[in-house]
Protein backbone atom coordinates (compact mmCIF):
# COMPACT_ATOMS: atom_id res chain seq x y z
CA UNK A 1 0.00 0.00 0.00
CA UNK A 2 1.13 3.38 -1.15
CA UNK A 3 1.07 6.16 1.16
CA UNK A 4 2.03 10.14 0.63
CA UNK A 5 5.78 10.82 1.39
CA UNK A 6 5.78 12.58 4.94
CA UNK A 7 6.32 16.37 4.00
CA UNK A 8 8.93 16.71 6.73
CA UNK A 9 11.50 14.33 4.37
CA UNK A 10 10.83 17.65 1.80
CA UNK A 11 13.79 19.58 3.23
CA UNK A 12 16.05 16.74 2.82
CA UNK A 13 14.88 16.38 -0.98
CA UNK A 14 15.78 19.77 -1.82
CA UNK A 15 17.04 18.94 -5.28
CA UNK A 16 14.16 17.34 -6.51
CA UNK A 17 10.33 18.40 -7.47
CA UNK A 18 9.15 16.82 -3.85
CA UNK A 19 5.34 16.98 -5.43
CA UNK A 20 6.86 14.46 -8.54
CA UNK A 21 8.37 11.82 -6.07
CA UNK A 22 6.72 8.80 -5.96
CA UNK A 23 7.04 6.40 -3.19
CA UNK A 24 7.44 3.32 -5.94
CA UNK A 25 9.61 4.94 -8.83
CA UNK A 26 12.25 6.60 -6.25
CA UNK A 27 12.51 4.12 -3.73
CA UNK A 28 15.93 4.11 -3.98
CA UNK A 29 16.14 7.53 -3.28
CA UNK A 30 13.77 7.71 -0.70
CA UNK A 31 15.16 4.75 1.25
CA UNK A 32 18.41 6.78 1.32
CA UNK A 33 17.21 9.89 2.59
CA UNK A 34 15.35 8.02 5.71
CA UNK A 35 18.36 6.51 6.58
CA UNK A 36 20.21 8.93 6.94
CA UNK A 37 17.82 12.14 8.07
CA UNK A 38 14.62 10.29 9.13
CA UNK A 39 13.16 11.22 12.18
CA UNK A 40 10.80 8.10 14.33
CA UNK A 41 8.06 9.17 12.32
CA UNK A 42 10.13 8.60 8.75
CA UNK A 43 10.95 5.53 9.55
CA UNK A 44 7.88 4.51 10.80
CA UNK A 45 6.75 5.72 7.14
CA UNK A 46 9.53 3.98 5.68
CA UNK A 47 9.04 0.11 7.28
CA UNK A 48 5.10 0.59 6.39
CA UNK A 49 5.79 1.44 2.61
CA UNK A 50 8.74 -0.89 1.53
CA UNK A 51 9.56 -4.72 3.07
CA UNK A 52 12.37 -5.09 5.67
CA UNK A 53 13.95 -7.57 3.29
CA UNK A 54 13.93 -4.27 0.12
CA UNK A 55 15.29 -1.61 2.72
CA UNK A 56 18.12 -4.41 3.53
CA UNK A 57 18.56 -4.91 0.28
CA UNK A 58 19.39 -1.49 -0.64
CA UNK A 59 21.47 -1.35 2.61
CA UNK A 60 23.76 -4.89 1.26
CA UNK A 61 23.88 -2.72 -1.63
CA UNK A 62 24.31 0.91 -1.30
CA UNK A 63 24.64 0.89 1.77
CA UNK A 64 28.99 1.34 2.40
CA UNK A 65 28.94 3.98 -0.67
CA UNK A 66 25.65 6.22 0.47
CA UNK A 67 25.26 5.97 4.25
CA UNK A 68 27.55 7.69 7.10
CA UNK A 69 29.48 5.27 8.29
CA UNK A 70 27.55 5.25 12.33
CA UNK A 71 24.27 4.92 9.83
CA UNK A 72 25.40 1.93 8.09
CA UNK A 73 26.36 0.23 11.59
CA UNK A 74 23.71 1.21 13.23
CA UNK A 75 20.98 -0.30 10.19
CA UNK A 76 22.96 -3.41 9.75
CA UNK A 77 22.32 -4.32 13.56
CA UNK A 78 18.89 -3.53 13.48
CA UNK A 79 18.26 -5.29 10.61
CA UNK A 80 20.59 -8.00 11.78
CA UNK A 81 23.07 -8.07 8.51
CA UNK A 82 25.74 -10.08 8.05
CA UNK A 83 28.46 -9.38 5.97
């Protein structure tokens, strides 16, 4: 189930038309910018739109190139990766 992108991600999304995003065709992006800037209710957001297994999958992934390095530690406990 699709739901609007929380406004609040907006100033973290600065570069892009926020109204144009679409939860399904920039996951990638949006994944990313939760990560990293997401307050409780962004990630709350976040786990309700996509799977646990896509945001880990993007985390395997993108994860070391894209996420602060305490972000990318913290997300790979929670989501109990193994590398």
């Amino acid at each position: 189930m699709t739901t609007p992108i929380p406004s609040s991600l907006a100033p973290f999304l600065q570069e892009y038309n926020f109204a144009a995003l679409s939860p399904q065709a920039n996951a990638s992006l949006l994944i990313e910018r939760s990560l990293v800037y997401g307050s409780r209710a962004e990630i709350r957001w976040l786990f309700a739109e996509y799977p646990r297994a896509q945001i880990a999958d993007w985390i395997k992934r993108f994860g070391r190139d894209r996420l602060p390095h305490p972000h990318i530690d913290f997300w790979k406990i929670v989501l109990e990766i193994q590398e």
